[in-house]
N, C-alpha and C. Protein backbone atom coordinates (compact mmCIF):
# COMPACT_ATOMS: atom_id res chain seq x y z
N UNK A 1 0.85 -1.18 0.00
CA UNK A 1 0.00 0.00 0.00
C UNK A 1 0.89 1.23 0.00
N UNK A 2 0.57 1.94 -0.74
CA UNK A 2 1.08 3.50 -0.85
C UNK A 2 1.31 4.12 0.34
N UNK A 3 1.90 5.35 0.48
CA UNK A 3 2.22 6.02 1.64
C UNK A 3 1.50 7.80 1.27
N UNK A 4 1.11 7.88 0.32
CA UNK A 4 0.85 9.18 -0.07
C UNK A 4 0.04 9.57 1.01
N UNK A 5 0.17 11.06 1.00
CA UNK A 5 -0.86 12.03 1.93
C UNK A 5 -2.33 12.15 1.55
N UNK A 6 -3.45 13.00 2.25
CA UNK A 6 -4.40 12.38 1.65
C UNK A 6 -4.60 13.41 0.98
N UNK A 7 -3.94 14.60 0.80
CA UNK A 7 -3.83 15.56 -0.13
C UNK A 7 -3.89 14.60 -1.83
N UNK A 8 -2.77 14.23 -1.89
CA UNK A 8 -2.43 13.40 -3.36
C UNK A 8 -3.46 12.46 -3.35
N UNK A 9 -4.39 12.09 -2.69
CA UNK A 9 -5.69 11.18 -2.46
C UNK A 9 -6.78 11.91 -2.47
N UNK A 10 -6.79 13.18 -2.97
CA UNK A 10 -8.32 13.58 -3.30
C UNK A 10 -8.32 13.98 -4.98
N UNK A 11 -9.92 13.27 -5.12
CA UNK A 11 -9.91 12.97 -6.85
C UNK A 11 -10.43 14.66 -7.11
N UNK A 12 -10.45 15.10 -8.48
CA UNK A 12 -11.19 16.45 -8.67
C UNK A 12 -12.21 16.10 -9.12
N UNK A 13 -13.07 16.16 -8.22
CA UNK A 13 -14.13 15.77 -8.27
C UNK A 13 -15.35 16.65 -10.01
N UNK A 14 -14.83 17.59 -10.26
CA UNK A 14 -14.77 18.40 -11.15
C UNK A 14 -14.67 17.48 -12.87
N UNK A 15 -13.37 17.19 -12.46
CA UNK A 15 -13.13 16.25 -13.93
C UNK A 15 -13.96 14.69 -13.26
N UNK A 16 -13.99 14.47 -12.55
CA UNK A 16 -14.39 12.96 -12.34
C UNK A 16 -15.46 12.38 -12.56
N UNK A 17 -16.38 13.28 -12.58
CA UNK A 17 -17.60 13.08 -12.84
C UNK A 17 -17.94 12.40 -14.74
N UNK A 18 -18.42 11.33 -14.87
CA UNK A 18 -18.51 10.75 -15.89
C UNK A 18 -18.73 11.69 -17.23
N UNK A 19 -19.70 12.34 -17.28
CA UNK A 19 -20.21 13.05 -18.94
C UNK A 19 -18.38 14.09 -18.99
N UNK A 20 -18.23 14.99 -17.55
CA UNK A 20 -17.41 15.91 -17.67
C UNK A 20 -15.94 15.43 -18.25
N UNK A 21 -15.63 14.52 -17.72
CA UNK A 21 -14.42 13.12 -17.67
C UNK A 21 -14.11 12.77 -19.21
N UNK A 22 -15.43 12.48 -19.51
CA UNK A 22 -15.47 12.36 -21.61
C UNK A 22 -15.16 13.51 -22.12
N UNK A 23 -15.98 14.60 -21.63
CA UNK A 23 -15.50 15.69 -22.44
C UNK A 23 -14.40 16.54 -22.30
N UNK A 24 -13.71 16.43 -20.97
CA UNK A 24 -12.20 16.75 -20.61
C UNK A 24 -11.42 15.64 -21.85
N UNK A 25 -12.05 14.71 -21.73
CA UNK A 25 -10.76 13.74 -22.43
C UNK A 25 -11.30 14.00 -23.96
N UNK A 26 -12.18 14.23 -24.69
CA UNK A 26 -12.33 15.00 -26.03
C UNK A 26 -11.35 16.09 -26.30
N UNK A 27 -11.47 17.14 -25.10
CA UNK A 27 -10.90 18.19 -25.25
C UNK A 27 -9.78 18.45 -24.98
N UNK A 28 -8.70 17.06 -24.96
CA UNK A 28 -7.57 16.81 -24.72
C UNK A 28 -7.29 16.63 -25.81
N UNK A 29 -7.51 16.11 -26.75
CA UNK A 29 -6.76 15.54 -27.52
C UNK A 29 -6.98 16.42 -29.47
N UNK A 30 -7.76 17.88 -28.78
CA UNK A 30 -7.97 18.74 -29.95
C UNK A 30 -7.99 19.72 -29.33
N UNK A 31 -7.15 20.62 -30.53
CA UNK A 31 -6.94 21.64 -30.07
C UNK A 31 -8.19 22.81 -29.67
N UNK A 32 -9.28 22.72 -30.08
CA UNK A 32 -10.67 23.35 -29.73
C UNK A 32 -11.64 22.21 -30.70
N UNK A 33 -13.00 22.50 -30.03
CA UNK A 33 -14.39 21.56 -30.58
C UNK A 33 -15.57 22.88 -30.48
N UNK A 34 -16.64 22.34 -31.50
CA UNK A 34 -17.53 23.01 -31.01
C UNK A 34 -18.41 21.88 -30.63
N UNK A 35 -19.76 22.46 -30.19
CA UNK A 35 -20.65 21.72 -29.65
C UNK A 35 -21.35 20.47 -30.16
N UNK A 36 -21.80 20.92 -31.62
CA UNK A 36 -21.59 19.49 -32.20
C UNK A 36 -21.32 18.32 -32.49
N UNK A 37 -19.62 18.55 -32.09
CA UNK A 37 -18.49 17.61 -32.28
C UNK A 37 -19.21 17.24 -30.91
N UNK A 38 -18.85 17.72 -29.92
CA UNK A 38 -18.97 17.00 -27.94
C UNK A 38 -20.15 16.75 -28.22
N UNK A 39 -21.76 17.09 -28.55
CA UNK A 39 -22.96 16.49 -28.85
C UNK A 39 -22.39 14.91 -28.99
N UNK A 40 -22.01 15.04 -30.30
CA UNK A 40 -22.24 13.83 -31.11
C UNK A 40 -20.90 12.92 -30.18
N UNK A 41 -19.86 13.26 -29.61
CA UNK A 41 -19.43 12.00 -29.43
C UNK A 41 -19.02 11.97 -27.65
N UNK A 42 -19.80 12.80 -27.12
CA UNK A 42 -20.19 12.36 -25.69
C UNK A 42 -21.64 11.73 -25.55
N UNK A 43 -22.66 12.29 -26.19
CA UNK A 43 -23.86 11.74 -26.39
C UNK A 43 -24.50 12.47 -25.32
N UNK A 44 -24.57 13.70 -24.78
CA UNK A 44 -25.51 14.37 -24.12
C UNK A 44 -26.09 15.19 -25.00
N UNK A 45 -27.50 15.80 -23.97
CA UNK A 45 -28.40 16.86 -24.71
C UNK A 45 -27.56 18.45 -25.29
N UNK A 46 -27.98 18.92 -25.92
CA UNK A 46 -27.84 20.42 -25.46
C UNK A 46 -27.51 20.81 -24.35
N UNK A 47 -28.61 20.77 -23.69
CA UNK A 47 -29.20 21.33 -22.51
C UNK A 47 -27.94 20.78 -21.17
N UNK A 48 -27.58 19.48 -21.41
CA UNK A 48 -26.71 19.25 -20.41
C UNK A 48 -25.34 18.85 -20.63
N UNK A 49 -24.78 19.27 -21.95
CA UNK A 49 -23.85 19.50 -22.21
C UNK A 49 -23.22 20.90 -21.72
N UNK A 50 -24.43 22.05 -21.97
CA UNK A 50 -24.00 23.05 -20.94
C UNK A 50 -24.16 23.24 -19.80
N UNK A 51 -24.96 22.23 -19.37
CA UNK A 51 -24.72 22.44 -17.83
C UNK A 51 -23.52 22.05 -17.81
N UNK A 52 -22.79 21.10 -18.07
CA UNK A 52 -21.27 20.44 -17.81
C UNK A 52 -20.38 21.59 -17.98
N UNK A 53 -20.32 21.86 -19.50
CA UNK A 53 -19.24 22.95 -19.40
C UNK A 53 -19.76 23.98 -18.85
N UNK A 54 -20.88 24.60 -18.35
CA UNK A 54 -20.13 25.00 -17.10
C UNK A 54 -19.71 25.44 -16.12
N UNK A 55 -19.83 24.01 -15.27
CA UNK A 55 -19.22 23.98 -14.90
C UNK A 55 -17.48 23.54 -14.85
N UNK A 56 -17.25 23.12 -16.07
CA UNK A 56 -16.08 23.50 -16.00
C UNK A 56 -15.05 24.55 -16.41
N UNK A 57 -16.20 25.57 -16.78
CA UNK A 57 -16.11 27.39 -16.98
C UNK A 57 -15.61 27.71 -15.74
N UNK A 58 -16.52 27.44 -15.47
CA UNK A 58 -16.34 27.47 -13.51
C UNK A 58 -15.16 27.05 -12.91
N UNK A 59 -14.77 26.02 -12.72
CA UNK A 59 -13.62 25.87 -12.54
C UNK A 59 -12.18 26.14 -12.94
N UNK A 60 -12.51 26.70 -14.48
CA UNK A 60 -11.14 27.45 -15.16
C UNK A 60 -11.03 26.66 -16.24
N UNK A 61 -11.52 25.55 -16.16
CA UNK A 61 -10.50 24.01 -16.63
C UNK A 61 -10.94 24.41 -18.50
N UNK A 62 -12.11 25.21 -18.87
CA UNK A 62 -12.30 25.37 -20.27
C UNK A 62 -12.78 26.71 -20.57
N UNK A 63 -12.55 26.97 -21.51
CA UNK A 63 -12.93 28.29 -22.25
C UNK A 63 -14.04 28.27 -23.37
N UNK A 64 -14.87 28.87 -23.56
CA UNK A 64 -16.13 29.36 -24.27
C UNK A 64 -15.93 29.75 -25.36
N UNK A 65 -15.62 29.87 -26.42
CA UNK A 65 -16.20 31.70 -27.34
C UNK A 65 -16.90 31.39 -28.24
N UNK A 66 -17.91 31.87 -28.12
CA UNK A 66 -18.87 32.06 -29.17
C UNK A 66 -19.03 33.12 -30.45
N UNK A 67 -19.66 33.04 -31.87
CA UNK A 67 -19.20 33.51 -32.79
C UNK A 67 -20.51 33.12 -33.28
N UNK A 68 -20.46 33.72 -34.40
CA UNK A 68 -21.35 33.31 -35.63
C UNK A 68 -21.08 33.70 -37.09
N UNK A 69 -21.45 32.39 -37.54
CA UNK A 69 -20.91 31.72 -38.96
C UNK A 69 -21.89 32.01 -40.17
N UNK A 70 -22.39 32.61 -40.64
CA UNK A 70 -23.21 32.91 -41.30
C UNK A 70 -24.50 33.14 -40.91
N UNK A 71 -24.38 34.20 -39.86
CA UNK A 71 -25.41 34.44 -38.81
C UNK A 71 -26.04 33.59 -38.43
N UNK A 72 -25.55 32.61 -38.22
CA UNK A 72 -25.99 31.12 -37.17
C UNK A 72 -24.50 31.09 -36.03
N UNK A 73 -25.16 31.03 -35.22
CA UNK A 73 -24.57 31.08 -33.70
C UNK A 73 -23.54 29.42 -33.74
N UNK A 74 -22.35 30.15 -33.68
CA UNK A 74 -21.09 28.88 -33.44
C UNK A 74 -20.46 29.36 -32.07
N UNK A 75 -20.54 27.70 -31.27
CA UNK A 75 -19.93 27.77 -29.82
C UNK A 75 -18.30 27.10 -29.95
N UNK A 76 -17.90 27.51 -29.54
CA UNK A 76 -16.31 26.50 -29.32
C UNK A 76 -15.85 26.07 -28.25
N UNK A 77 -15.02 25.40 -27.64
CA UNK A 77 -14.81 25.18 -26.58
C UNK A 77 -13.64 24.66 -26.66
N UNK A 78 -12.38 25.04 -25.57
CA UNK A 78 -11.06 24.87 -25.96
C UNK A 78 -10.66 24.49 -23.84
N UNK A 79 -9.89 22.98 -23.96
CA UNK A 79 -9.40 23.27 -22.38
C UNK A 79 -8.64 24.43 -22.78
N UNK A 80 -8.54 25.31 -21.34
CA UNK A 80 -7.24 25.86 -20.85
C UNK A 80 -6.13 24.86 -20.53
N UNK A 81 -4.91 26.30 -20.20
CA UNK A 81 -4.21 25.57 -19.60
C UNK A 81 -4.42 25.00 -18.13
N UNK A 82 -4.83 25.55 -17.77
CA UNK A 82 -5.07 25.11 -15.90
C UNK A 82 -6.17 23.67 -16.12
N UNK A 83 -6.97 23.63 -17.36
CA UNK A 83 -7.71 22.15 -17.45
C UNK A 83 -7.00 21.22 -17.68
N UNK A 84 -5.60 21.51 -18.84
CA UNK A 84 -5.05 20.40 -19.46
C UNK A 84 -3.75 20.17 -18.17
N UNK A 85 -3.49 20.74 -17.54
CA UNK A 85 -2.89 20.38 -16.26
C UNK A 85 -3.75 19.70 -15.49
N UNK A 86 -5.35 20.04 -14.88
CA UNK A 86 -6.40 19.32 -13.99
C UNK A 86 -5.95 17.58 -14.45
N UNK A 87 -6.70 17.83 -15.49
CA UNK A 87 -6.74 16.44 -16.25
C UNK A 87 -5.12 15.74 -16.24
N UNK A 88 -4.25 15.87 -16.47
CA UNK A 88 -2.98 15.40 -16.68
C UNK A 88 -2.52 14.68 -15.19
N UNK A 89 -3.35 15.99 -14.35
CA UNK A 89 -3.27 15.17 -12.81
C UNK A 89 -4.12 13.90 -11.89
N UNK A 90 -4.98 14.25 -13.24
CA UNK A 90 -6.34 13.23 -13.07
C UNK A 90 -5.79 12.06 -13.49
N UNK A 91 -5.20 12.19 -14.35
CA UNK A 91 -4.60 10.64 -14.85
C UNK A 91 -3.87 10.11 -15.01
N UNK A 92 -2.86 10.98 -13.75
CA UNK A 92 -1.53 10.37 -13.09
C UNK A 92 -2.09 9.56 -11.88
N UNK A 93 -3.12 10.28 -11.33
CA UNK A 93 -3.79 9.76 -9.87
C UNK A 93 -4.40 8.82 -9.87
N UNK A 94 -5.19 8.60 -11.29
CA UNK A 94 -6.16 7.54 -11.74
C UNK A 94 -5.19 6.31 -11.61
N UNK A 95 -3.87 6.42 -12.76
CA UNK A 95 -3.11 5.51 -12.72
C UNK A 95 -2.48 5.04 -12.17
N UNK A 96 -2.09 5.80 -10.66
CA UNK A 96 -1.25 5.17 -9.56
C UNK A 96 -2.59 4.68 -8.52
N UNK A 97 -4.02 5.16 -8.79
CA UNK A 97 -4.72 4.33 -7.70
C UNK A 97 -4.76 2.65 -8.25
N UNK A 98 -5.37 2.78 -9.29
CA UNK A 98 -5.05 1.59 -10.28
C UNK A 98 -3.96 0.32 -10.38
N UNK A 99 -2.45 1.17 -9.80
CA UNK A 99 -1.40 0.45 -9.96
C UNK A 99 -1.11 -0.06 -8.71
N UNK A 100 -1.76 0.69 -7.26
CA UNK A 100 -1.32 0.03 -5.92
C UNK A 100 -2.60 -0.68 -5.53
N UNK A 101 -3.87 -1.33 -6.82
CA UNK A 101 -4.22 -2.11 -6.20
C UNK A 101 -3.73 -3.74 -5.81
N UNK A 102 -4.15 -4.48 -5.17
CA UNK A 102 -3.57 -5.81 -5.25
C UNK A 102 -3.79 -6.79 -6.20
N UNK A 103 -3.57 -7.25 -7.00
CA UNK A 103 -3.81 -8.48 -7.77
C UNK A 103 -4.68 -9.48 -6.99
N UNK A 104 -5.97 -9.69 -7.91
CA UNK A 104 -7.26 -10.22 -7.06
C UNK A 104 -7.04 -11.99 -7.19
């Protein structure tokens, strides 16, 4: 068993949460999305896709800007840096809880 503090033992509860967790990890791996894109491959509503982001507006972890494209309203959504650090810590933590379990 590990020795860590229980500091390094608290999850962010922020990214951890399942829908948010997908769309942190979407928004890892591109450099910005709009809503569409996270629609279609997180599989939430509208409606609670923005509740998610945000809250993770809220927390810093992503950025907003909105625009419009031929006077139809385009959303984007880009982690920050302080998200793509959250997350990076999320899944160092993930992977060392993972690694000090015991072989069942």
């Amino acid at each position: 068993m590990s020795n860590r503090s229980s500091q390094d033992e608290v999850i962010d509860r922020v990214i951890h949460e399942p829908a948010r967790l997908m769309i942190t990890a979407h928004l890892y791996v591109v450099e910005s999305a709009d809503y569409v894109f996270l629609m279609q491959n997180v599989g939430l509503t509208w409606g609670n896709l923005s509740s998610h982001l945000s809250k993770l507006e809220d927390a810093g972890y992503v950025e907003i800007t909105k625009d419009f494209i031929e006077k139809k309203p385009h959303t984007m959504v880009q982690l920050t840096n302080r998200g793509r650090e959250a997350f990076d810590g999320y899944r160092r933590q993930m992977k060392a809880l993972f690694e000090d379990l015991p072989e069942a």
